[in-house]
N, C-alpha and C. Protein backbone atom coordinates (compact mmCIF):
# COMPACT_ATOMS: atom_id res chain seq x y z
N UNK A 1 45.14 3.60 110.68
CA UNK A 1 44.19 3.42 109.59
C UNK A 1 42.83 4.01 109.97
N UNK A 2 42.36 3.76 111.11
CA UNK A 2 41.32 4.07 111.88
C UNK A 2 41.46 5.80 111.55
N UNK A 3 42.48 6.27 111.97
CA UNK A 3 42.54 8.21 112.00
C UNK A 3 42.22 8.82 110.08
N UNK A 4 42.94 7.86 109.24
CA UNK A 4 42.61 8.51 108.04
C UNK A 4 42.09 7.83 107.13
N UNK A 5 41.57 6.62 106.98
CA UNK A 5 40.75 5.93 106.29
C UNK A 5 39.90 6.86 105.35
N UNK A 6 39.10 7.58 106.31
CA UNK A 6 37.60 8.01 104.89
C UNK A 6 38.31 9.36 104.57
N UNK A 7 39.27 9.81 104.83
CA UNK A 7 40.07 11.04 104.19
C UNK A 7 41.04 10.52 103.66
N UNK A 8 41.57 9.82 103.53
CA UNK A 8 42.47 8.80 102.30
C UNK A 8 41.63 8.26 100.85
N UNK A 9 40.53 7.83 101.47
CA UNK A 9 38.89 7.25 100.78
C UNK A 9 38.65 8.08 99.66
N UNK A 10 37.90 9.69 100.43
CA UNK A 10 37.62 10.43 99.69
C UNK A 10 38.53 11.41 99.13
N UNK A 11 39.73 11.09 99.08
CA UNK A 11 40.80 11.92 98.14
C UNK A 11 41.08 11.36 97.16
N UNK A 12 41.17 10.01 97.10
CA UNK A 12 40.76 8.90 96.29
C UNK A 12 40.47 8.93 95.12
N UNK A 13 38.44 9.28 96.15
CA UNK A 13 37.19 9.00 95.03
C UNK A 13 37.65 10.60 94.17
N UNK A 14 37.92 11.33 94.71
CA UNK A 14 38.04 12.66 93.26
C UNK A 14 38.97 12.36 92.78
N UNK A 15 40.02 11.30 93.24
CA UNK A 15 40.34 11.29 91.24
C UNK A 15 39.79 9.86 90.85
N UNK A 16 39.09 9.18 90.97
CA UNK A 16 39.04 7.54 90.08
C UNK A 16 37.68 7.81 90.13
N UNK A 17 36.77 8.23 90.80
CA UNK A 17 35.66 8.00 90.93
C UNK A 17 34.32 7.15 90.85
N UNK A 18 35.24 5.52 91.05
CA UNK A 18 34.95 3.96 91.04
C UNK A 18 34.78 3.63 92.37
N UNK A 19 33.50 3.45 92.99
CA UNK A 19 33.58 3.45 94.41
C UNK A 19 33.79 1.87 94.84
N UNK A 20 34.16 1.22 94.02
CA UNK A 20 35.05 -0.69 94.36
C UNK A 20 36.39 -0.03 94.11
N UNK A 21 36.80 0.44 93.39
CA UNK A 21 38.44 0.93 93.02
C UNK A 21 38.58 1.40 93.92
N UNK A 22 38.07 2.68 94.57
CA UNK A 22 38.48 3.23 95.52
C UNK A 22 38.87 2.74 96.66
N UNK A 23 37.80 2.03 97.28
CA UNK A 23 37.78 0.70 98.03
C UNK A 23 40.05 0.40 98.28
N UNK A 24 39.87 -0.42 96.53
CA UNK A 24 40.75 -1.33 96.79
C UNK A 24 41.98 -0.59 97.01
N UNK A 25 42.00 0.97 96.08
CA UNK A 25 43.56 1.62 95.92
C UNK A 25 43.53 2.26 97.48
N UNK A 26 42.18 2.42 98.41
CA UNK A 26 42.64 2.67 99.70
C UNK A 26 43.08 1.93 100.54
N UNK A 27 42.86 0.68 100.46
CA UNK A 27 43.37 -0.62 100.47
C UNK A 27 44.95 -0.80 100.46
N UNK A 28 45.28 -0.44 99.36
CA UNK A 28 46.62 -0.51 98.81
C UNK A 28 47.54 0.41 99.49
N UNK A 29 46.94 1.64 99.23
CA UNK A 29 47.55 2.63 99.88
C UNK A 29 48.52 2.13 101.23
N UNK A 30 47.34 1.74 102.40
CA UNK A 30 47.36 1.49 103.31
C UNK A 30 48.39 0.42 103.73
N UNK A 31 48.04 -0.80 102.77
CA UNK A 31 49.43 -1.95 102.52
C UNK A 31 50.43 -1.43 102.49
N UNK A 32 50.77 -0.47 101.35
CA UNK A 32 52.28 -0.09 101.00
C UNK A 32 52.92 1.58 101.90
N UNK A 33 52.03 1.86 102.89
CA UNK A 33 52.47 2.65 104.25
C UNK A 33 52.75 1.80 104.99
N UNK A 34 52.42 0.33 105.35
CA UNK A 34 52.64 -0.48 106.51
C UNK A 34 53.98 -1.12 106.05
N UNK A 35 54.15 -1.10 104.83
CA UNK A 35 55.42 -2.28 104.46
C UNK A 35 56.65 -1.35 103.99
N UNK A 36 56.25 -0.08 104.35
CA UNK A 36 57.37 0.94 103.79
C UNK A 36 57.71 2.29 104.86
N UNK A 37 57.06 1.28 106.61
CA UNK A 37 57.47 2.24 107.65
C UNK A 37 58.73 2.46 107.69
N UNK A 38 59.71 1.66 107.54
CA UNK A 38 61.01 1.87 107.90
C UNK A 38 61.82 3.23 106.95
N UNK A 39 60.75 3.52 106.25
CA UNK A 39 61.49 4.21 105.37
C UNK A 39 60.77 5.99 105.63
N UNK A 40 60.21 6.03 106.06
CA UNK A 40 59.40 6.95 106.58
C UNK A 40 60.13 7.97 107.66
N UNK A 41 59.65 9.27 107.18
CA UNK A 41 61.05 10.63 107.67
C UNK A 41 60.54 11.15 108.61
N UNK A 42 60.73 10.98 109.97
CA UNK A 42 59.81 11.54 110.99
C UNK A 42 59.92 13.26 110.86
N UNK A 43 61.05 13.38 110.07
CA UNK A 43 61.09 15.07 109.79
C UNK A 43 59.88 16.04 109.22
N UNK A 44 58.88 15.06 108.80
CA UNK A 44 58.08 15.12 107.52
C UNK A 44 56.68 14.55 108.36
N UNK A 45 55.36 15.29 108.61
CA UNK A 45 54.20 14.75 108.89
C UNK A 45 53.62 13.29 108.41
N UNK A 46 53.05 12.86 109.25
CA UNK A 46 52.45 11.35 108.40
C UNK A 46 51.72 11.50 107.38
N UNK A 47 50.68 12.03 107.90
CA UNK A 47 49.83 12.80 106.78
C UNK A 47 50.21 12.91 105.16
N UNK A 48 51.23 13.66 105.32
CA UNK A 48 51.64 14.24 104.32
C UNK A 48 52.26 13.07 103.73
N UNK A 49 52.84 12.58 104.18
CA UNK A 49 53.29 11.00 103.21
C UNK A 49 52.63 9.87 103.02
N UNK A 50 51.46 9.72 104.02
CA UNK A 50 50.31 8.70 103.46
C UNK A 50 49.69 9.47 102.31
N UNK A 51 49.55 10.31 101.94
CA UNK A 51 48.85 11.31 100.82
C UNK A 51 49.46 10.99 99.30
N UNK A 52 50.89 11.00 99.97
CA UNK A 52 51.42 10.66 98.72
C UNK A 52 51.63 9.77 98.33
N UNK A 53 51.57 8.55 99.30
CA UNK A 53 51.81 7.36 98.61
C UNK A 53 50.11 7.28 98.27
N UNK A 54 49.29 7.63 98.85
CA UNK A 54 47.52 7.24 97.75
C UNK A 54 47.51 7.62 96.80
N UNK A 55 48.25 9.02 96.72
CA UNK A 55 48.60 9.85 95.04
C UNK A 55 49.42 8.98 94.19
N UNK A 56 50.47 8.65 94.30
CA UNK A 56 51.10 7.85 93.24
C UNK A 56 50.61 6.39 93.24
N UNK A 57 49.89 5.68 94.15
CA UNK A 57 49.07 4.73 93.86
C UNK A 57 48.02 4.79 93.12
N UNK A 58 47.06 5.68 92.85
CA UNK A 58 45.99 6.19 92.33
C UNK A 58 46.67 6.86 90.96
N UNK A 59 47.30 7.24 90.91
CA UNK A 59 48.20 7.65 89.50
C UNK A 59 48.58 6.15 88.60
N UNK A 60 49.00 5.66 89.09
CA UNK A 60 49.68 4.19 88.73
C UNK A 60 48.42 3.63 88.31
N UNK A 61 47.54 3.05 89.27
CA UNK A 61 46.09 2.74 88.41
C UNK A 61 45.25 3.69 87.40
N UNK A 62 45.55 4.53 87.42
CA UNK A 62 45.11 5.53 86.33
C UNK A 62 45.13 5.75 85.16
N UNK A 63 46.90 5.45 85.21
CA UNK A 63 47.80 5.32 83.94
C UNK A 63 47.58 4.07 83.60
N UNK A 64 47.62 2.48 84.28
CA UNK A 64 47.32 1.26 83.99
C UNK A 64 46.06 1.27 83.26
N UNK A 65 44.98 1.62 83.99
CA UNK A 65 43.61 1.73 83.31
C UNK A 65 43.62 2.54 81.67
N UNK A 66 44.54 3.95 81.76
CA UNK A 66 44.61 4.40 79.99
C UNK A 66 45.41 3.40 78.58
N UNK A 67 45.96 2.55 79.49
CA UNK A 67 46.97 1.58 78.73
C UNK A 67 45.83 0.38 77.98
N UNK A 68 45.01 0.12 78.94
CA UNK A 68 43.77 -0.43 78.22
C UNK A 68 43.27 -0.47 77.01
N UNK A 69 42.96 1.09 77.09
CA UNK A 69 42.29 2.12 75.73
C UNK A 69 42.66 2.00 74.91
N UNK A 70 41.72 1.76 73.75
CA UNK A 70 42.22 1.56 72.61
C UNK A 70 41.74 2.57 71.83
N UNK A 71 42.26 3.17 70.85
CA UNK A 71 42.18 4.17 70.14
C UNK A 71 41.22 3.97 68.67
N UNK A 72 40.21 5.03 68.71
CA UNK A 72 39.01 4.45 67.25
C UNK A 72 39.21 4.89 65.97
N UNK A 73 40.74 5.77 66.09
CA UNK A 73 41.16 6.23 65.00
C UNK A 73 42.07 4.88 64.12
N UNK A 74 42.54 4.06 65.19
CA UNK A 74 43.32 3.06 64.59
C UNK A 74 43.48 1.89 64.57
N UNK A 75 43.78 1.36 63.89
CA UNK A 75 43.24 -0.26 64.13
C UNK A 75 43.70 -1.44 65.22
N UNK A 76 42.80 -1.73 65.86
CA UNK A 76 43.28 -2.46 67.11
C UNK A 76 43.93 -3.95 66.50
N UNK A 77 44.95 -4.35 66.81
CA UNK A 77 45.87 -5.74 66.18
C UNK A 77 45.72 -6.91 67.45
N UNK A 78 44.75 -8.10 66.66
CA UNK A 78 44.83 -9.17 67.63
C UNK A 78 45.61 -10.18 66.73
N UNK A 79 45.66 -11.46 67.45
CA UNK A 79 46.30 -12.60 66.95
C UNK A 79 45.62 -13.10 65.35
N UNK A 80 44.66 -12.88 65.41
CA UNK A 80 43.62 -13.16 64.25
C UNK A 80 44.07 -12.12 63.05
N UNK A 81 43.77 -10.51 63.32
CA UNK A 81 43.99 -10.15 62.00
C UNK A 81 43.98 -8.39 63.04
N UNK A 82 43.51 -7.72 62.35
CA UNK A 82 43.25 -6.30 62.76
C UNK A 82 41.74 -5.72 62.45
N UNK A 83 41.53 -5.12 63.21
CA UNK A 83 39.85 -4.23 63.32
C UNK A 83 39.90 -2.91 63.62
N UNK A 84 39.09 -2.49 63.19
CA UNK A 84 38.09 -0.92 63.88
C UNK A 84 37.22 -0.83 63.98
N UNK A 85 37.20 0.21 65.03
CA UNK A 85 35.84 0.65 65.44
C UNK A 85 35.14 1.33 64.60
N UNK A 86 33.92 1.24 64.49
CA UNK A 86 32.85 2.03 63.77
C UNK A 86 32.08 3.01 64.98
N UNK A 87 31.95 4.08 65.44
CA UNK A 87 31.15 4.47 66.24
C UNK A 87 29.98 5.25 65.43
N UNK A 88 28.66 4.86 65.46
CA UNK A 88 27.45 5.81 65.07
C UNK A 88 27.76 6.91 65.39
N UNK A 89 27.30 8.23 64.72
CA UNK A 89 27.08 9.74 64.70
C UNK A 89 25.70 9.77 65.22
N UNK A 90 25.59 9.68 66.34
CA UNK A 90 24.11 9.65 66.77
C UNK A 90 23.74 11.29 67.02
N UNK A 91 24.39 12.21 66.80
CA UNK A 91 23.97 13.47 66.62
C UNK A 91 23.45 14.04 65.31
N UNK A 92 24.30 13.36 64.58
CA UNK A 92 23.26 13.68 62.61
C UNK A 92 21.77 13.03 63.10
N UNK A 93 20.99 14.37 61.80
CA UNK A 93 19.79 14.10 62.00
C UNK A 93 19.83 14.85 60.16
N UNK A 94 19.52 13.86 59.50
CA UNK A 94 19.68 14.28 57.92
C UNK A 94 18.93 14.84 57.24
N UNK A 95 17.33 14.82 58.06
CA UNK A 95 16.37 15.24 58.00
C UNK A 95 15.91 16.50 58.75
N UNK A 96 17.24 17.32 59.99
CA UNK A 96 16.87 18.65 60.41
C UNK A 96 16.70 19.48 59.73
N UNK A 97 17.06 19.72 58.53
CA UNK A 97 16.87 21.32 58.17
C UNK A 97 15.85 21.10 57.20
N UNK A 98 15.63 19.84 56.50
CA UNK A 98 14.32 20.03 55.45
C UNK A 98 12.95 20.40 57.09
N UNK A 99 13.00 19.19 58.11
CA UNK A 99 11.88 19.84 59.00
C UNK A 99 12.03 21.05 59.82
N UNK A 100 13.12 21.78 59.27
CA UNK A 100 13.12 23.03 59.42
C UNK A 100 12.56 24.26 58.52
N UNK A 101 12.85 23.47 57.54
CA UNK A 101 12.67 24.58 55.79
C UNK A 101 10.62 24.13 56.23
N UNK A 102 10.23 22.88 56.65
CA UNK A 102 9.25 23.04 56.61
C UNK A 102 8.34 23.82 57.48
N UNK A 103 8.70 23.67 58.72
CA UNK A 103 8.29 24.65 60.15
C UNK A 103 8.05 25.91 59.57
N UNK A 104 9.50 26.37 58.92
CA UNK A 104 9.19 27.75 58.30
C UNK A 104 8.51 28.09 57.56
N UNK A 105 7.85 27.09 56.47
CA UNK A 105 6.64 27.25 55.43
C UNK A 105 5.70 27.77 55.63
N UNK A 106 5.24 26.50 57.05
CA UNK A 106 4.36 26.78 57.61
C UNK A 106 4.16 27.85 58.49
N UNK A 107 5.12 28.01 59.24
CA UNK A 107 4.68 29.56 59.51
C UNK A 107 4.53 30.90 58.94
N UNK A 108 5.22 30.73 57.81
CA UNK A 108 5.14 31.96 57.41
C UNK A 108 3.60 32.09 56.18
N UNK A 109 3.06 30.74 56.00
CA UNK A 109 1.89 30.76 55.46
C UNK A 109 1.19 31.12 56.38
N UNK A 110 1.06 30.47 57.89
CA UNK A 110 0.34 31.34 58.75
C UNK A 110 0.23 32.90 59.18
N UNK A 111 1.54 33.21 59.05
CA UNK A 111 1.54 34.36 59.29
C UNK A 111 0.46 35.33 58.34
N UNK A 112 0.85 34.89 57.12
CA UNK A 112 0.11 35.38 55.86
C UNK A 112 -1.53 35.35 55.93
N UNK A 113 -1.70 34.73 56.79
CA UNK A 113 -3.33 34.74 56.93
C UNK A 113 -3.91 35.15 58.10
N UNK A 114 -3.28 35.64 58.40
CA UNK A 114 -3.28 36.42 60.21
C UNK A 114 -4.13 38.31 59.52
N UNK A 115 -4.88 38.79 60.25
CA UNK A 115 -5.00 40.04 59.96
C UNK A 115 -3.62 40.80 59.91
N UNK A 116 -3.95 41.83 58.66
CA UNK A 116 -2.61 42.78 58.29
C UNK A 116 -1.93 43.50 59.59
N UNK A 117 -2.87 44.35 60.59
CA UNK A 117 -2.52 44.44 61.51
C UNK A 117 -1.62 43.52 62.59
N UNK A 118 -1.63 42.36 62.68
CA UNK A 118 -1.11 41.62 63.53
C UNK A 118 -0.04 40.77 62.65
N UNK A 119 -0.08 40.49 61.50
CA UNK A 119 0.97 40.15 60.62
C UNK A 119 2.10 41.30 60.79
N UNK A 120 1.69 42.65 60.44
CA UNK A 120 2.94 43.57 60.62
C UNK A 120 3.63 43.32 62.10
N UNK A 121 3.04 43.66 63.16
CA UNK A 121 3.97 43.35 64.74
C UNK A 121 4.25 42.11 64.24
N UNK A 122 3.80 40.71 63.95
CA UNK A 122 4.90 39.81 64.24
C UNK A 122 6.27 40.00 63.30
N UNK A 123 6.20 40.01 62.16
CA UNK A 123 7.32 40.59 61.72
C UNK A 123 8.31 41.17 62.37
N UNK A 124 8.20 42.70 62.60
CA UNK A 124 8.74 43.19 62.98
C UNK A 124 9.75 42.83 64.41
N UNK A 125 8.10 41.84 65.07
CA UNK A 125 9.40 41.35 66.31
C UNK A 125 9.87 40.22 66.52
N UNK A 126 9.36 39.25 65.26
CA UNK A 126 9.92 38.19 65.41
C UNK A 126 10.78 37.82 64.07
N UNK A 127 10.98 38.43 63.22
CA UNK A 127 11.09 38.43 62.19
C UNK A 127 12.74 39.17 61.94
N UNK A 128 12.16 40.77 61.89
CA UNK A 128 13.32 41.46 62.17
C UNK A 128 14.12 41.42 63.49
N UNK A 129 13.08 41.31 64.71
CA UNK A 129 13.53 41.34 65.72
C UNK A 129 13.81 42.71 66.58
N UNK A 130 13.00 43.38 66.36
CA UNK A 130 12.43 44.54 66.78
C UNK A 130 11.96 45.08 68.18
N UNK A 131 12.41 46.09 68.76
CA UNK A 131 11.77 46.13 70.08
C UNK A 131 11.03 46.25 70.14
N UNK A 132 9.74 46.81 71.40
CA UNK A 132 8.49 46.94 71.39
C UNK A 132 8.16 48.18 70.88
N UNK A 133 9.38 48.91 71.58
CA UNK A 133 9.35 50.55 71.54
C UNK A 133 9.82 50.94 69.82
N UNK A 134 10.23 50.22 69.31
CA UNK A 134 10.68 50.40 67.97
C UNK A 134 9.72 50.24 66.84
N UNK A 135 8.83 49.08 67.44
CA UNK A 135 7.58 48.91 66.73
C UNK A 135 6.55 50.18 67.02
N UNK A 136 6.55 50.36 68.02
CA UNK A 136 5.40 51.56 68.56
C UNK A 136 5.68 52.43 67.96
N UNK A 137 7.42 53.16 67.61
CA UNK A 137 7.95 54.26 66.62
C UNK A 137 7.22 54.06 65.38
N UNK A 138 7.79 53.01 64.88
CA UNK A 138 7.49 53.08 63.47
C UNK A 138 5.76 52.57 63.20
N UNK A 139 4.95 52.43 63.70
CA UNK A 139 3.88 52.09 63.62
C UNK A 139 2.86 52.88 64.01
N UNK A 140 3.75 54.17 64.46
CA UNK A 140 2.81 55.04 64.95
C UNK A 140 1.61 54.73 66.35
N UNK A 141 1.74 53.81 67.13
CA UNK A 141 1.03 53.03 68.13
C UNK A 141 1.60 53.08 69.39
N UNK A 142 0.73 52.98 70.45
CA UNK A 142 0.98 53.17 71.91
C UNK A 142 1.48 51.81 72.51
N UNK A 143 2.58 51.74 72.83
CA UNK A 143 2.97 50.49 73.46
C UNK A 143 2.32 49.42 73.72
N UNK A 144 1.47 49.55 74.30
CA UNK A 144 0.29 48.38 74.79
C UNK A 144 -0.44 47.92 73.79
N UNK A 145 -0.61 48.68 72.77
CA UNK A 145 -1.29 48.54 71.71
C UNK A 145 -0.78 47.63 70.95
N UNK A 146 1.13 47.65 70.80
CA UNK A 146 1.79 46.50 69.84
C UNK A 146 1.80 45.45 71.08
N UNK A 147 1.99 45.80 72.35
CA UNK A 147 2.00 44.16 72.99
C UNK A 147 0.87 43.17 72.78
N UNK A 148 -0.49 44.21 72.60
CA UNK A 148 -1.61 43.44 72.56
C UNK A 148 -1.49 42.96 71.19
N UNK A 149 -1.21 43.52 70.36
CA UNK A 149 -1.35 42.87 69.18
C UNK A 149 -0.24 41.88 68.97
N UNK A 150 0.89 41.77 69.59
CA UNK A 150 1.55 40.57 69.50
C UNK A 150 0.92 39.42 70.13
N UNK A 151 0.40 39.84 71.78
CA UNK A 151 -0.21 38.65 72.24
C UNK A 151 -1.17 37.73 71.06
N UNK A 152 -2.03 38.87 70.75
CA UNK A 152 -3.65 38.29 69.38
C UNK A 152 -2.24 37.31 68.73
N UNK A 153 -1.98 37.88 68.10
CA UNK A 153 -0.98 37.57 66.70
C UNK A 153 -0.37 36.06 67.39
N UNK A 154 0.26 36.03 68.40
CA UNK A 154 0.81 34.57 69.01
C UNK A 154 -0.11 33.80 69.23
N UNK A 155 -1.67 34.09 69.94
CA UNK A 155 -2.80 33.24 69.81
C UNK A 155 -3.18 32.91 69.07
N UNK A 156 -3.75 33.22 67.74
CA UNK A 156 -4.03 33.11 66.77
C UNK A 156 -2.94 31.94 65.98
N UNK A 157 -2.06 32.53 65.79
CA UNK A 157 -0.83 31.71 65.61
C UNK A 157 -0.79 30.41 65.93
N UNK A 158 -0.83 30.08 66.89
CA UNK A 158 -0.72 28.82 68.15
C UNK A 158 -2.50 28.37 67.80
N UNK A 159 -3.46 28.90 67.57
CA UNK A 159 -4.30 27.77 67.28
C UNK A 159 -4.55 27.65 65.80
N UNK A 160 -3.74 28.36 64.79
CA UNK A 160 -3.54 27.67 63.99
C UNK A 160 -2.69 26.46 62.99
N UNK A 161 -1.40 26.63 64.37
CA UNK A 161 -0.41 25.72 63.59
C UNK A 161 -0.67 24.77 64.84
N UNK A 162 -1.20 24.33 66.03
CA UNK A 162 -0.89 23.64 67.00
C UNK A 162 -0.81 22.18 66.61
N UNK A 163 -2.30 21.83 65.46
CA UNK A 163 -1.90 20.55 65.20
C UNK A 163 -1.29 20.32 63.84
N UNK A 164 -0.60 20.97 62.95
CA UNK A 164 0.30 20.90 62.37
C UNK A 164 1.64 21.04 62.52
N UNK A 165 1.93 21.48 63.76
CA UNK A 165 3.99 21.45 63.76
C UNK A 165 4.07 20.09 64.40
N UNK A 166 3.02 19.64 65.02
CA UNK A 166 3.16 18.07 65.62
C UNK A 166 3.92 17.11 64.95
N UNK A 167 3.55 16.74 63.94
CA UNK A 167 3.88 16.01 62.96
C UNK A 167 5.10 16.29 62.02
N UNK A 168 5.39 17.78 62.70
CA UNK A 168 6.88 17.74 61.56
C UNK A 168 8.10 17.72 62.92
């Protein structure tokens, strides 16, 4: 027990990953190698058969533990009568896309009041989604020229919606 204990242990814990269970099915393990020497194939490593009896012990509680489970599709039957589960949808949010439709209002009213110059780059790159170099094509402008004007355009931006997207 002493030689494979915490390598019996931790072969265990990856599959149950209950560190009292583990405990006990190494436990067990260990019981049902001592009470099942006689049966044991010296042809065959120890190793290799203490392994397997922790494997089909740890299987056995595994499968015992899914027998538990009760299913939320169907109705669980006690002595009394029958029930189900209700589980909340705690991922709906019924209200995402109106405070979405609104985010977008608002930005795009901001945008609208941004100088014409810096309204066109954001568009184009946030909008259409435009490269830099694509904007510089069609805008007739030197690279640096649309980065700077995106930077303005995002500042500007940001201190005018900062304390209005708060609240949505």
């Amino acid at each position: 027990m002493k030689k494979y204990h915490d390598a019996i242990f931790n072969f265990i814990y990856r599959m149950v990953h209950d560190r009292e269970q583990v405990e006990d099915l190494t436990q067990e393990a260990f019981i049902k190698a001592f009470s099942s020497l006689k049966s044991f194939n010296e042809e065959y490593a120890f190793s290799t058969w203490l392994y397997k009896i922790a494997t089909n012990n740890s299987i056995d509680y595994i499968r015992k533990r899914k027998l538990q489970m009760y299913s939320i599709d169907k109705p669980v039957e006690s002595k009394d009568s029958d029930f189900s589960f209700e589980l909340p949808d705690e991922t709906y949010e019924p209200d995402r896309e109106i405070i979405s439709d609104q985010r977008a209002v608002l930005l795009n009213q901001a945008i609208s009041r941004l100088p014409e110059k810096y309204q066109q780059v954001i568009r184009l790159r946030h909008q259409e989604e435009r490269s830099y170099e694509e904007i510089a094509k069609m805008l007739r402008l030197p690279i640096g020229t649309v980065k700077a004007h995106i930077f303005r355009a995002r500042e500007l931006l940001y201190k005018q919606l900062r304390h209005q997207i708060r609240h949505y």
